[in-house]
PDB file of N, CA and C in Angstrom:
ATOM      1  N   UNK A   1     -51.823  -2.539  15.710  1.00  0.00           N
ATOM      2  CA  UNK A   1     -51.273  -1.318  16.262  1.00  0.00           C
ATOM      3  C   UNK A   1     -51.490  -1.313  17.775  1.00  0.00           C
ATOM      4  N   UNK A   2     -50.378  -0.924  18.484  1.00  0.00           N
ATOM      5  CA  UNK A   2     -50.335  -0.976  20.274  1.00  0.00           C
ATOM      6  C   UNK A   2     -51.424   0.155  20.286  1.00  0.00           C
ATOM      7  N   UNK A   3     -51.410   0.031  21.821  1.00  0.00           N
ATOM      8  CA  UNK A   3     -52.820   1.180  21.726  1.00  0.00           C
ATOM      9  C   UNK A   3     -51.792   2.395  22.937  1.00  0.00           C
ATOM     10  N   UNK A   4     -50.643   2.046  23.362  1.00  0.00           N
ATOM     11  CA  UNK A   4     -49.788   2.565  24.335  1.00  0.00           C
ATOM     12  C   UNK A   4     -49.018   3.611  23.705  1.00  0.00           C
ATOM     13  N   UNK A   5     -48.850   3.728  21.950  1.00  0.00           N
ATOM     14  CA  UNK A   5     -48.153   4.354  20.850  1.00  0.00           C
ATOM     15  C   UNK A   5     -48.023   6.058  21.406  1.00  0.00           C
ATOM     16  N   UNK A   6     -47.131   7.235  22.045  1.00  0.00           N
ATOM     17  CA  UNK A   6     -47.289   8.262  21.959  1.00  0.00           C
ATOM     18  C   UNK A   6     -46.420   8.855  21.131  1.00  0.00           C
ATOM     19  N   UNK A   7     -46.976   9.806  19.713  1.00  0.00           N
ATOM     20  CA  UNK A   7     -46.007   9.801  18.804  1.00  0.00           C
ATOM     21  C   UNK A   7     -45.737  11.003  19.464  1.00  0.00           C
ATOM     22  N   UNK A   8     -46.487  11.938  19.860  1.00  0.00           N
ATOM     23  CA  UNK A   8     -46.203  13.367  20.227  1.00  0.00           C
ATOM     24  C   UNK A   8     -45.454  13.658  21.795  1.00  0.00           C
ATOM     25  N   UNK A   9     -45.586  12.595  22.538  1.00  0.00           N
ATOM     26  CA  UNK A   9     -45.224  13.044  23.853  1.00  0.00           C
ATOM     27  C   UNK A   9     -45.636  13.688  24.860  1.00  0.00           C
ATOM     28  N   UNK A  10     -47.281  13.771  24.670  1.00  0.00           N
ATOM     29  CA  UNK A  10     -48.646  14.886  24.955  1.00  0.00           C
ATOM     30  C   UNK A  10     -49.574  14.099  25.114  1.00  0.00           C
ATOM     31  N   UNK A  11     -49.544  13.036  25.268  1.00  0.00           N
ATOM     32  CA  UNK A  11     -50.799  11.755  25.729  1.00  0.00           C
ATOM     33  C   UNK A  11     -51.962  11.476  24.441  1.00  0.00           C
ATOM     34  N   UNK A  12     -51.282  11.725  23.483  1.00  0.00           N
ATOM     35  CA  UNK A  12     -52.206  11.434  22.438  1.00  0.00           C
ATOM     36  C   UNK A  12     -51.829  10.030  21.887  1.00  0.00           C
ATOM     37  N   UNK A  13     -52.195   9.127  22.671  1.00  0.00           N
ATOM     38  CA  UNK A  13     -51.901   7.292  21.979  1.00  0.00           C
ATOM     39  C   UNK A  13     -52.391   7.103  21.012  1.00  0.00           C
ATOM     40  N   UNK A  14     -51.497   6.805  19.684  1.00  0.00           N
ATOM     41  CA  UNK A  14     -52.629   5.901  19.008  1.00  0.00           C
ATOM     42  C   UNK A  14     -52.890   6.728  17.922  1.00  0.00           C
ATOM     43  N   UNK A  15     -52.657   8.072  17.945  1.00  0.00           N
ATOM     44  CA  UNK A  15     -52.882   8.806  17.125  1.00  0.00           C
ATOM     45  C   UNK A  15     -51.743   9.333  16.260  1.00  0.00           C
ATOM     46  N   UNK A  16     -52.026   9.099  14.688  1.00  0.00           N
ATOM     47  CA  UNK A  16     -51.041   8.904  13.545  1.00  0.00           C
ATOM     48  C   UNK A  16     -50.823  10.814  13.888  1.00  0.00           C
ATOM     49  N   UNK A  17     -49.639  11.553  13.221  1.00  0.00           N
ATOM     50  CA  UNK A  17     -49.663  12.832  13.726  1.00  0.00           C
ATOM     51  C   UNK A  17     -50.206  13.122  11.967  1.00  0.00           C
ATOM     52  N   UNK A  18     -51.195  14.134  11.862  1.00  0.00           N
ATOM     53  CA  UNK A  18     -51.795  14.864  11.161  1.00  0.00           C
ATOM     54  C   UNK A  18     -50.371  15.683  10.270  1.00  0.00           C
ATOM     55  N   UNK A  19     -50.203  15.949   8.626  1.00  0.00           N
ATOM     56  CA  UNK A  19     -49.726  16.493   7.782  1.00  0.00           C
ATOM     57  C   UNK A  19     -50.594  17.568   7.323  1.00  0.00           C
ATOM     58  N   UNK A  20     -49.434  18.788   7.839  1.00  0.00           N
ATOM     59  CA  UNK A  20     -50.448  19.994   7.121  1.00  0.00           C
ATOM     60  C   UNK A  20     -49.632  20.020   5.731  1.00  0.00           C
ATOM     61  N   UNK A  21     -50.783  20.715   5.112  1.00  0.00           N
ATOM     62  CA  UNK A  21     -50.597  20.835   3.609  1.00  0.00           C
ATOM     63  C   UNK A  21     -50.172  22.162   3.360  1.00  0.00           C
ATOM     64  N   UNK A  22     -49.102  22.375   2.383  1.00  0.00           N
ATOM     65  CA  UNK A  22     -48.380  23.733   2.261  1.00  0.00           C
ATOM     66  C   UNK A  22     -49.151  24.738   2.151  1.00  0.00           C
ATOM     67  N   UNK A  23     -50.243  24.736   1.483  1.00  0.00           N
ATOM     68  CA  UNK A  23     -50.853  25.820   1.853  1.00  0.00           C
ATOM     69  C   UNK A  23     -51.626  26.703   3.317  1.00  0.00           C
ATOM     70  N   UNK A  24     -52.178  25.462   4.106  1.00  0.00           N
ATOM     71  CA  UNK A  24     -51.985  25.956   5.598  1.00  0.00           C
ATOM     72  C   UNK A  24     -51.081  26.559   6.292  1.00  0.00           C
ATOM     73  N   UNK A  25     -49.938  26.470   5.797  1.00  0.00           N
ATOM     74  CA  UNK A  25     -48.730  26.835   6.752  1.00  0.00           C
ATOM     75  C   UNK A  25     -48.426  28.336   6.387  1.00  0.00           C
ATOM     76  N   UNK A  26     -48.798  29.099   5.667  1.00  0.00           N
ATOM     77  CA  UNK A  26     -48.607  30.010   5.455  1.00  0.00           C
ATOM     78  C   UNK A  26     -50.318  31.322   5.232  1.00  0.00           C
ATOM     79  N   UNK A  27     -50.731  31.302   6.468  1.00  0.00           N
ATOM     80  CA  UNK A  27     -52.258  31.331   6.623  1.00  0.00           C
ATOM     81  C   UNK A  27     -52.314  33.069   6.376  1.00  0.00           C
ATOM     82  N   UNK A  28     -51.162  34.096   6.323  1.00  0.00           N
ATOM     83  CA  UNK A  28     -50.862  35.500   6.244  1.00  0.00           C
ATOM     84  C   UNK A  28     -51.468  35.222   4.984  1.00  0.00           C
ATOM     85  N   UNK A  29     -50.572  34.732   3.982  1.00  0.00           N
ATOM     86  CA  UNK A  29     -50.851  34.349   2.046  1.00  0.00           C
ATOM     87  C   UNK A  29     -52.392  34.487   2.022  1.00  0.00           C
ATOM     88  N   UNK A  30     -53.248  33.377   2.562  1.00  0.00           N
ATOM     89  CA  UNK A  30     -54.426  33.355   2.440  1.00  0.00           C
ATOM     90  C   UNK A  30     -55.364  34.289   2.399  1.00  0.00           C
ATOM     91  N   UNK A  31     -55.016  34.783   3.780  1.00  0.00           N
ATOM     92  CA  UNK A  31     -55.760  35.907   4.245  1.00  0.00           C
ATOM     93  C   UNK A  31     -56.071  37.479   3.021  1.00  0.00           C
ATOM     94  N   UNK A  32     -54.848  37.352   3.107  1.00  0.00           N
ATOM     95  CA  UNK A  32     -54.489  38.361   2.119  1.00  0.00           C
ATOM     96  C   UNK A  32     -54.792  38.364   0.923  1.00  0.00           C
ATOM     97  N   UNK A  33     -54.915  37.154   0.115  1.00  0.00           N
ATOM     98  CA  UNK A  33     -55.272  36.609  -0.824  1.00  0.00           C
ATOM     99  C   UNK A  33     -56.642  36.868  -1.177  1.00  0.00           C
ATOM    100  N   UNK A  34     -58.076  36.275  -0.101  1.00  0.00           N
ATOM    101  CA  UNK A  34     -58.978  36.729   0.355  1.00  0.00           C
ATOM    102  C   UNK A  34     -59.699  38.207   0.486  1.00  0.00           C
ATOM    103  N   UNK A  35     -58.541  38.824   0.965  1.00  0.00           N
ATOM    104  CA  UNK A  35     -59.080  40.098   0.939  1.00  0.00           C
ATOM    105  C   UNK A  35     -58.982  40.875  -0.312  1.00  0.00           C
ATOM    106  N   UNK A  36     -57.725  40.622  -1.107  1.00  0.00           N
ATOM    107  CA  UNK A  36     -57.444  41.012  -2.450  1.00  0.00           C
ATOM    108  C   UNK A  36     -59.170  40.619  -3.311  1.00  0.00           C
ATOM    109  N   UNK A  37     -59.308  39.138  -3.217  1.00  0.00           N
ATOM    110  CA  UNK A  37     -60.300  39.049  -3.814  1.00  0.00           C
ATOM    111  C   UNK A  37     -61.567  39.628  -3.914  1.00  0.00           C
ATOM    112  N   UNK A  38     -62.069  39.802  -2.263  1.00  0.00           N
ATOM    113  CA  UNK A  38     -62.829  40.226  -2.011  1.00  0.00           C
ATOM    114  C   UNK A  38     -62.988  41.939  -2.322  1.00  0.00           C
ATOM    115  N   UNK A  39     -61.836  42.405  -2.420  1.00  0.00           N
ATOM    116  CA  UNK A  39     -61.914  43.774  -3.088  1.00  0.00           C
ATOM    117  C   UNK A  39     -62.798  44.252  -4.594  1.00  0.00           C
ATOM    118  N   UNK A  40     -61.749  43.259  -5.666  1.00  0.00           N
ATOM    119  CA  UNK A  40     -62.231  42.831  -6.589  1.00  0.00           C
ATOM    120  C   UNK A  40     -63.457  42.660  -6.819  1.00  0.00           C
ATOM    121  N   UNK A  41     -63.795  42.148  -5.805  1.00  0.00           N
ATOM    122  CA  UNK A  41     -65.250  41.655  -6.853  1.00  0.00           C
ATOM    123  C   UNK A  41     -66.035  43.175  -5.742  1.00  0.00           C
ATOM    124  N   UNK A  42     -65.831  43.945  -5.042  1.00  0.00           N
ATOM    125  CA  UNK A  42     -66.420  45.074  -5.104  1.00  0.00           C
ATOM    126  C   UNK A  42     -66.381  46.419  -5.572  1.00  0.00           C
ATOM    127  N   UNK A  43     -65.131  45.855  -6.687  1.00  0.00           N
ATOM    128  CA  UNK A  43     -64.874  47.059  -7.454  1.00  0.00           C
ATOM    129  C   UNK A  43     -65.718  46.472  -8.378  1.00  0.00           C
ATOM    130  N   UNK A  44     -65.637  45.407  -8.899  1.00  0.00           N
ATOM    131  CA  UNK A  44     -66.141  44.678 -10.407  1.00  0.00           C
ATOM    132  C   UNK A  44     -68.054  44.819 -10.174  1.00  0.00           C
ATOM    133  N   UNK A  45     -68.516  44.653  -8.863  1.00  0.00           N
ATOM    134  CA  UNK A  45     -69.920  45.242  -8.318  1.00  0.00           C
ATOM    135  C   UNK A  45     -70.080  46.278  -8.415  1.00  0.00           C
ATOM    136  N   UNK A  46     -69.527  47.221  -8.212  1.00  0.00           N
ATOM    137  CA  UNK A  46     -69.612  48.695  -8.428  1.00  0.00           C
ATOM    138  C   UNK A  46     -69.652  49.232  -9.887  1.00  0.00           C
ATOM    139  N   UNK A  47     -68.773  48.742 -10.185  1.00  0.00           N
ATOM    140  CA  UNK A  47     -68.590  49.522 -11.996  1.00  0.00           C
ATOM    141  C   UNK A  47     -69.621  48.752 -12.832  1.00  0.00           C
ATOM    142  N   UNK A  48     -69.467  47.100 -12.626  1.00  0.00           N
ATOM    143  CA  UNK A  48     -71.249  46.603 -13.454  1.00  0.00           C
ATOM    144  C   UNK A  48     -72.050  45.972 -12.453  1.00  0.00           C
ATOM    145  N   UNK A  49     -72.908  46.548 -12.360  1.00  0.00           N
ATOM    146  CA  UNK A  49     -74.048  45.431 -11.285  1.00  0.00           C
ATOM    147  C   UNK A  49     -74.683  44.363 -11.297  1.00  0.00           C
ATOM    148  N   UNK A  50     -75.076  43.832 -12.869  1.00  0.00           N
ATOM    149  CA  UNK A  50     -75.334  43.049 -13.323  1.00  0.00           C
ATOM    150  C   UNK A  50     -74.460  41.635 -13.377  1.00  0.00           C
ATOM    151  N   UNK A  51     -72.857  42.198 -13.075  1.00  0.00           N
ATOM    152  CA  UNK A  51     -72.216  40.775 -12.787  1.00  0.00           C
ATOM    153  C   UNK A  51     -72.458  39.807 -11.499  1.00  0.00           C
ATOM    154  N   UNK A  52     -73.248  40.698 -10.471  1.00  0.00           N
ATOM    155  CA  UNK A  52     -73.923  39.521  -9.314  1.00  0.00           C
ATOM    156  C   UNK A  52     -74.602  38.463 -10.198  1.00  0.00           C
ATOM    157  N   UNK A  53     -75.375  38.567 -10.718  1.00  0.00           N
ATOM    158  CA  UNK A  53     -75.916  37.408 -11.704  1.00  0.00           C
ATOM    159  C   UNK A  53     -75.310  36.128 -12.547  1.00  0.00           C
ATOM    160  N   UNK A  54     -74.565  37.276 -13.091  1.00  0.00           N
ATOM    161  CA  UNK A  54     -73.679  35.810 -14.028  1.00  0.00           C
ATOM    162  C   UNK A  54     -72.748  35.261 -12.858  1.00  0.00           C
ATOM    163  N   UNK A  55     -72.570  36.150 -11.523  1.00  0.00           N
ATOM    164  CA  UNK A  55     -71.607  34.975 -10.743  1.00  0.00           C
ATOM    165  C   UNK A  55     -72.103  34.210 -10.364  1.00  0.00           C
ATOM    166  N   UNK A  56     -73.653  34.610  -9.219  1.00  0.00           N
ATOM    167  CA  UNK A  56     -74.852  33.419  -9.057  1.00  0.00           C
ATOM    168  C   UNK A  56     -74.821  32.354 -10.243  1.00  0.00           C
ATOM    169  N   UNK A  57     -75.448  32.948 -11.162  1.00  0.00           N
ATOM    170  CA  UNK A  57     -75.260  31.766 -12.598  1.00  0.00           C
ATOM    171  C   UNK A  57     -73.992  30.807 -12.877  1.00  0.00           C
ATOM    172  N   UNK A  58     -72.883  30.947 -12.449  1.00  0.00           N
ATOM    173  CA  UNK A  58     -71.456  30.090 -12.601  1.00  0.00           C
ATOM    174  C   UNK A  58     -71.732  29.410 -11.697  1.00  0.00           C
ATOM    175  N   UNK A  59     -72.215  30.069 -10.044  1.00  0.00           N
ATOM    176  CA  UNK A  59     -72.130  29.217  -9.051  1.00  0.00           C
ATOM    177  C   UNK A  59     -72.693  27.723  -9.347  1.00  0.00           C
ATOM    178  N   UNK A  60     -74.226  28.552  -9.727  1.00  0.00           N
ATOM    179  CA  UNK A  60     -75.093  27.312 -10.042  1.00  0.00           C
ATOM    180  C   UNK A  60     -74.878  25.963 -10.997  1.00  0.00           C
ATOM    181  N   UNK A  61     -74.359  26.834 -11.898  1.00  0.00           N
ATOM    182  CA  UNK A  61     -73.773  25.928 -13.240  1.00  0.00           C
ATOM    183  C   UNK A  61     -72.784  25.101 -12.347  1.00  0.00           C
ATOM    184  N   UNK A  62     -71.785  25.371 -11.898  1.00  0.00           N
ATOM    185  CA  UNK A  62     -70.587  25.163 -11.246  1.00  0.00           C
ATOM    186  C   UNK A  62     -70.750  23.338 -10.449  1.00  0.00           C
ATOM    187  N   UNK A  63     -72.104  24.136  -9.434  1.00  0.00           N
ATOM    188  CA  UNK A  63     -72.696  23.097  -8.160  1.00  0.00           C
ATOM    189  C   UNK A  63     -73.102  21.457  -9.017  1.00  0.00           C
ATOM    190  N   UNK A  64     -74.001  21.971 -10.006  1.00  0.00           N
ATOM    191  CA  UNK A  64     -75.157  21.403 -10.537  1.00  0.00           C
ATOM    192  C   UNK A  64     -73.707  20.016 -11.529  1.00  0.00           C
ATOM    193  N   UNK A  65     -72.743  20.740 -12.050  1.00  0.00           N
ATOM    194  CA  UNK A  65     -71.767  19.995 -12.734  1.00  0.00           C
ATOM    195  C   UNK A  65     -71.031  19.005 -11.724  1.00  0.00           C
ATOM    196  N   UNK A  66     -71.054  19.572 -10.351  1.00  0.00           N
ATOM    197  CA  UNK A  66     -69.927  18.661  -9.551  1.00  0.00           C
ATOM    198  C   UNK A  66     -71.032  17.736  -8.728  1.00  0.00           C
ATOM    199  N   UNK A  67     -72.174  18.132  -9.241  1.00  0.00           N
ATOM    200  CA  UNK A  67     -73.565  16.976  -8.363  1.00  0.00           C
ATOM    201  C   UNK A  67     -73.494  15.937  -9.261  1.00  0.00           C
ATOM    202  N   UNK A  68     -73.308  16.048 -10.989  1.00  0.00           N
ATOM    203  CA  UNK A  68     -73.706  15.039 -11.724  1.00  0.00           C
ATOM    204  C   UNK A  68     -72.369  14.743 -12.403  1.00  0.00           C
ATOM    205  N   UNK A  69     -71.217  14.910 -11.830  1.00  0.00           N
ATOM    206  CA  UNK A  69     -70.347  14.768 -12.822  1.00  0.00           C
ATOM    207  C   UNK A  69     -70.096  12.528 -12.554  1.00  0.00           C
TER     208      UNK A  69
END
C-alpha cells in the first residue's frame, strides 16, 4: 500500500475510510430509545423495589457467562 493514498481529500494518507454501522446513523433513535428505557426501569423501581436485585443478579449472571463462555 502507497503511503501518498488520500481517500478523503483532507490529508488523511493511508487511511482506509471508516463504515458506520446503521445504527449510528440515526443517533435521535438511540437517544430516545435510552430514555424510554431509562423511564421504565424507574417506573418498574418505584412500583417493586426489590427488582434492583434481580437486575444486579442478571447483570452478574450475565458477566460471569460471557467471562467463561
Amino acid at each position: 500500500m502507497r503511503d501518498d493514498l488520500d481517500y478523503d481529500g483532507m490529508g488523511n494518507q493511508g487511511r482506509v475510510p471508516q463504515i458506520k454501522t446503521k445504527m449510528n446513523n440515526n443517533k435521535e433513535a438511540i437517544i430516545l430509545s435510552k430514555v424510554i428505557v431509562g423511564i421504565a426501569i424507574i417506573i418498574a423501581v418505584a412500583t417493586y423495589p426489590p427488582i434492583i436485585f434481580v437486575g444486579i443478579l442478571a447483570f452478574a449472571i450475565y458477566t460471569l457467562h460471557k467471562a467463561y463462555k
